[in-house]
Protein backbone atom coordinates (compact mmCIF):
# COMPACT_ATOMS: atom_id res chain seq x y z
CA UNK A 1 0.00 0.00 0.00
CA UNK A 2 0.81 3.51 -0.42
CA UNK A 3 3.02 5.18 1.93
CA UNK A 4 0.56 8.39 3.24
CA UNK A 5 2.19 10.93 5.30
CA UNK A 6 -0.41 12.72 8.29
CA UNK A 7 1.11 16.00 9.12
CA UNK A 8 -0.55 17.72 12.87
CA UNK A 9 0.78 20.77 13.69
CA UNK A 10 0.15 21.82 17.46
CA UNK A 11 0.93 24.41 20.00
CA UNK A 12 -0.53 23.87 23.27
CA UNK A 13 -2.80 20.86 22.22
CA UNK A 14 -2.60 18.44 25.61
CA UNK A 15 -6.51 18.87 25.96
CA UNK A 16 -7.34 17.26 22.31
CA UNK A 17 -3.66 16.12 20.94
CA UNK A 18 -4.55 12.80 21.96
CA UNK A 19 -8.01 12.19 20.14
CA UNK A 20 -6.59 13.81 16.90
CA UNK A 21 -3.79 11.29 16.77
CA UNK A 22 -6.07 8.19 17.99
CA UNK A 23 -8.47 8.77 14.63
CA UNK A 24 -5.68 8.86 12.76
CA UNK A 25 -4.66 5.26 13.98
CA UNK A 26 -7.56 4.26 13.09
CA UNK A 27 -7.95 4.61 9.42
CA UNK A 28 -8.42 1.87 7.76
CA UNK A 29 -5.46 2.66 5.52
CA UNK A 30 -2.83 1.35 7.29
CA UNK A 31 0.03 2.36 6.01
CA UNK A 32 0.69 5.86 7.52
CA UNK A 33 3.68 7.46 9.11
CA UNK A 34 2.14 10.36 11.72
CA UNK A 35 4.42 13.65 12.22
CA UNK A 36 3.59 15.72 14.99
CA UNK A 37 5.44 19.12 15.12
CA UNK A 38 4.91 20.89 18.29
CA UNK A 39 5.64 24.59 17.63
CA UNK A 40 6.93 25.74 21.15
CA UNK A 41 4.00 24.22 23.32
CA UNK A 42 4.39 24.81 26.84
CA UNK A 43 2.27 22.74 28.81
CA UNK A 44 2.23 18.83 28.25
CA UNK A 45 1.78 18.14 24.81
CA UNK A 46 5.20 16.32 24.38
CA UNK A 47 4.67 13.95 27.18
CA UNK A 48 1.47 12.89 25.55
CA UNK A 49 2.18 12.62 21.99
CA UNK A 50 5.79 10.66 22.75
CA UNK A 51 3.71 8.37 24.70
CA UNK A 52 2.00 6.86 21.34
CA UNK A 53 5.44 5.07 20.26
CA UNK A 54 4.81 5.06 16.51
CA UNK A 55 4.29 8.90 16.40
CA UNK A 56 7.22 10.96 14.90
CA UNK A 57 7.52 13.91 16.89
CA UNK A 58 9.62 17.14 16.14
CA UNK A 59 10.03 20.59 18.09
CA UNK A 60 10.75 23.81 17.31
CA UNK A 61 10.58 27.25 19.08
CA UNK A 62 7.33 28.90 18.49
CA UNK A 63 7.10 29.94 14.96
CA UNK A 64 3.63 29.53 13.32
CA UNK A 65 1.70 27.01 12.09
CA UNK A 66 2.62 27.68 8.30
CA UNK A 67 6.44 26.79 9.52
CA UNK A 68 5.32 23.71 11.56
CA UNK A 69 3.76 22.31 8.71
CA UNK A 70 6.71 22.94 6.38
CA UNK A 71 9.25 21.11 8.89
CA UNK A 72 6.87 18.18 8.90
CA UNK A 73 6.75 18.04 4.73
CA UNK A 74 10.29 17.96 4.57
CA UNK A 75 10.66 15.23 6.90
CA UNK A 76 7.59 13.22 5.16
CA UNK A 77 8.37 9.62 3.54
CA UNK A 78 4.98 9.75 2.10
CA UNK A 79 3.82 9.34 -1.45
CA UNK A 80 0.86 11.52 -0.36
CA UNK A 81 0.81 13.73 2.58
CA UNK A 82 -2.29 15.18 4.08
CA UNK A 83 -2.70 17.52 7.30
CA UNK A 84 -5.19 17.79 10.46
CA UNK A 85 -5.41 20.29 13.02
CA UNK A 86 -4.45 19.01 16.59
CA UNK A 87 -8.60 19.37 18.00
CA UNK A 88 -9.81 17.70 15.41
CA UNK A 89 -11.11 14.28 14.05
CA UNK A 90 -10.67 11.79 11.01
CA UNK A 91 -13.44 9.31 10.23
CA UNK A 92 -11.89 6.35 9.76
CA UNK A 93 -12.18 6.36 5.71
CA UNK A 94 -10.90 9.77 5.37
CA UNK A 95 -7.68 8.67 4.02
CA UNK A 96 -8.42 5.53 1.68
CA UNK A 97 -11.27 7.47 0.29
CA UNK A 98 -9.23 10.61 -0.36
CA UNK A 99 -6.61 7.92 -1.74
CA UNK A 100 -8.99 6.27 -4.09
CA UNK A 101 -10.09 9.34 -5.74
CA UNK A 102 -6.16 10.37 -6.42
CA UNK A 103 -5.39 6.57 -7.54
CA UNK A 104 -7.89 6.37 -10.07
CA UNK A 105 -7.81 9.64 -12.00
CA UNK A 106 -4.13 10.59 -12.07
CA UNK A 107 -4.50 14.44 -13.42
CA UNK A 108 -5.89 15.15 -9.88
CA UNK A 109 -2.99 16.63 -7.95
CA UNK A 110 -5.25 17.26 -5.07
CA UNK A 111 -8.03 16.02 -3.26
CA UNK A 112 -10.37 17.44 -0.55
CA UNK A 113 -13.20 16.86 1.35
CA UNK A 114 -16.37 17.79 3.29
CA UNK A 115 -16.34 18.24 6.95
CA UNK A 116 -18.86 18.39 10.32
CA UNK A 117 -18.46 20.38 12.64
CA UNK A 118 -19.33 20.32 16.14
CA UNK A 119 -19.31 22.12 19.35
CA UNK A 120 -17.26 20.35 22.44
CA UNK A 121 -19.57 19.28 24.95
CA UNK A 122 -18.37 21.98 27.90
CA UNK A 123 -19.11 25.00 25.60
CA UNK A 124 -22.67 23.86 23.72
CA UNK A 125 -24.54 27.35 25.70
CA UNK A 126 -22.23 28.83 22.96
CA UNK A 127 -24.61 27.04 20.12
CA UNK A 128 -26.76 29.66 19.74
CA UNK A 129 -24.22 32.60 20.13
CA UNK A 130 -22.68 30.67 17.19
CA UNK A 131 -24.29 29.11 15.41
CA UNK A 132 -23.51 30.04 11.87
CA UNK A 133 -20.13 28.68 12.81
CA UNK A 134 -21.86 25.05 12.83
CA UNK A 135 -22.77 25.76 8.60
CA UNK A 136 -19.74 27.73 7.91
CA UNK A 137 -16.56 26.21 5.59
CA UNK A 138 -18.19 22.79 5.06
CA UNK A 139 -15.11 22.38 2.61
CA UNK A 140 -11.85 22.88 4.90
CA UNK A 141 -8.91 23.29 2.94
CA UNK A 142 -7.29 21.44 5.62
CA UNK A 143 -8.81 17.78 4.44
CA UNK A 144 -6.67 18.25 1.52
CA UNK A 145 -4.81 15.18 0.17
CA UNK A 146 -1.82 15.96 -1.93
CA UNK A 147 0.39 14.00 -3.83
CA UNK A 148 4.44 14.62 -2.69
CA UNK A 149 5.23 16.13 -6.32
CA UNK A 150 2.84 18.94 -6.00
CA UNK A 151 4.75 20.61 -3.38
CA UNK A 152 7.82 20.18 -5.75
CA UNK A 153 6.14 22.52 -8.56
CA UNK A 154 4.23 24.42 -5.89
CA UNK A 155 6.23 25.24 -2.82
CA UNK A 156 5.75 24.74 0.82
CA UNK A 157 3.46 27.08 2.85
CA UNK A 158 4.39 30.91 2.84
CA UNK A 159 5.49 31.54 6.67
CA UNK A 160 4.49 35.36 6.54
CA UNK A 161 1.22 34.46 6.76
CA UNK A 162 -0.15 33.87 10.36
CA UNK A 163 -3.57 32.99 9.36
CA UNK A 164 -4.82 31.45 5.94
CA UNK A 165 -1.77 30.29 5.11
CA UNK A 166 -3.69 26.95 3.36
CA UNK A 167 -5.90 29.36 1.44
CA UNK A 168 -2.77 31.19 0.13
CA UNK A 169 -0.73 28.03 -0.76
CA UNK A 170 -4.09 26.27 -2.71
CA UNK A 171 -4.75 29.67 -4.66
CA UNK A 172 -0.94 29.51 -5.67
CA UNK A 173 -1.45 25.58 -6.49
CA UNK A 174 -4.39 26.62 -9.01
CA UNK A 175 -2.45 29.62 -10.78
CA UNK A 176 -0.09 26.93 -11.66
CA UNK A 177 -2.61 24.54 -12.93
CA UNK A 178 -2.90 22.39 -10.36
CA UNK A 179 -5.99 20.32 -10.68
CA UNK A 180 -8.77 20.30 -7.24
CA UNK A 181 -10.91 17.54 -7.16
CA UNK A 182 -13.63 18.14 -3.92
CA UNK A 183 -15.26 14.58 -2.98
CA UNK A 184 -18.73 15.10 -1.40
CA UNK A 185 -17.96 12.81 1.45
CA UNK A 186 -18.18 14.17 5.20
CA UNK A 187 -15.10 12.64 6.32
CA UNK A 188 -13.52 15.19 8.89
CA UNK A 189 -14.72 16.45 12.35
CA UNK A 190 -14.01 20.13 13.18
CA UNK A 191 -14.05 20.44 16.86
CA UNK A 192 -15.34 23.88 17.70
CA UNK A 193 -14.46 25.45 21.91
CA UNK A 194 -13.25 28.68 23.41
CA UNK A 195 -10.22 28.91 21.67
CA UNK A 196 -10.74 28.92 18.12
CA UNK A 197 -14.39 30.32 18.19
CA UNK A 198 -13.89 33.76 17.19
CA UNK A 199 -15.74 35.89 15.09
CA UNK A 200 -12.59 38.51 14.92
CA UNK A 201 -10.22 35.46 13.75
CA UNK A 202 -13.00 35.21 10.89
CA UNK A 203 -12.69 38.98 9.62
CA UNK A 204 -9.10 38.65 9.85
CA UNK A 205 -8.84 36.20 7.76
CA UNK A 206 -11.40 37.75 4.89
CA UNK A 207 -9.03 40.19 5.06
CA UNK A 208 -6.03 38.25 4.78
CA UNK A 209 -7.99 36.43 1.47
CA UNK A 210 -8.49 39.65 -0.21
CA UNK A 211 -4.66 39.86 -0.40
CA UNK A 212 -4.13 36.82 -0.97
CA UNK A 213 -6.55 36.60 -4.13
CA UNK A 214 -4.81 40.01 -5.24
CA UNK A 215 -1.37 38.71 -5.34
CA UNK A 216 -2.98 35.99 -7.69
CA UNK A 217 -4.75 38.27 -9.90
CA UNK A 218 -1.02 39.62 -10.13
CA UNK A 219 0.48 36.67 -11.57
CA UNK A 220 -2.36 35.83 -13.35
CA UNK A 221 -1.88 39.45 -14.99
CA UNK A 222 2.22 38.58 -15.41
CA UNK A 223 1.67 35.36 -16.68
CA UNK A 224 -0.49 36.45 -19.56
CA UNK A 225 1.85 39.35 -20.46
């Protein structure tokens, strides 16, 4: 079987760490190799992700999630590599599904996914605050599913960006013709709680996507010149 290559950044992630790397063990694909990157954590994420003895795991002083993720691509073994955020959860077909759709059609460079998302149980008095959070970004760019080449022709993540850092490396994937291929299965859980529901974080990063969409009507602009 293919070699596929989970990549979980975290920073401070002892509450959740655990649960994200437990669905990942249980995929049904097999044949993964997990690399955690904790980026600076201070409280007892190492203890519990070293204690799951087939887990790679990597430090490095606090520098962004963007960099985490690029240390753990260039350490990857993996054919394919794929990413999930510390809180949150694979179903367990997320990965041969997502693996499927690349095998069989092989001008697909990249593969994504639907998610759910859900409130953790301490915080549901915040469903009502927030609920358009529970019908917002069914399509994460996070459940993407990328064959190893494509970060070859593309690049790895662009560090200057704190926030949408997967939105600016998939709009720079599709300027160079990089074909997206969205399955319609619900096969990641987005864990929603007090620290990443945040309506400011959203208008920060619609912000941060008006740039980033600029800079590619810029080299759309060069390219055609």
């Amino acid at each position: 079987m293919d070699l596929v290559s989970v990549i979980i950044p975290v920073y401070n992630g002892a509450r959740f760490i655990a649960q994200a790397i437990e669905s990942v063990q249980n995929q049904n694909h097999t044949n993964l190799e997990i690399i955690i990157v904790d980026d600076g954590s201070t409280d007892n994420t190492k203890e519990i992700v070293t204690s799951f003895g087939t887990v790679q795991y990597l430090y490095q002083n606090n520098k962004g999630v963007a960099s985490a993720r690029n240390l753990a691509i260039q350490k990857a073994k993996g054919d394919y590599i794929t990413f999930l955020d510390s809180d949150d959860l694979l179903l367990e077909n997320k990965i041969s599904l997502q693996l499927i759709c690349l095998q069989q059609n092989l001008t697909i460079d990249v593969c994504m996914c639907h998610q759910e998302n859900f409130i953790q149980e301490e915080y549901a008095h915040l469903k009502d605050e927030h609920e358009h959070f529970l019908n917002y970004e069914k399509i994460s760019l996070m459940t993407m599913f990328v064959r190893r080449g494509v970060f070859e022709k593309v690049g790895l993540f662009n560090v200057e960006y704190k926030h949408s850092s997967d939105f600016e490396w998939i709009t720079r994937a599709k300027d160079l013709s990089c074909k997206v291929e969205i399955i319609p299965d619900i096969l990641q859980k987005r864990r929603l709680h007090d620290k990443n529901i945040s309506v400011k974080a959203l208008k920060d990063n619609d912000v941060l996507r008006f740039k980033i969409l600029k800079e590619s009507l810029q080299r759309r602009r060069n390219k055609s010149i």
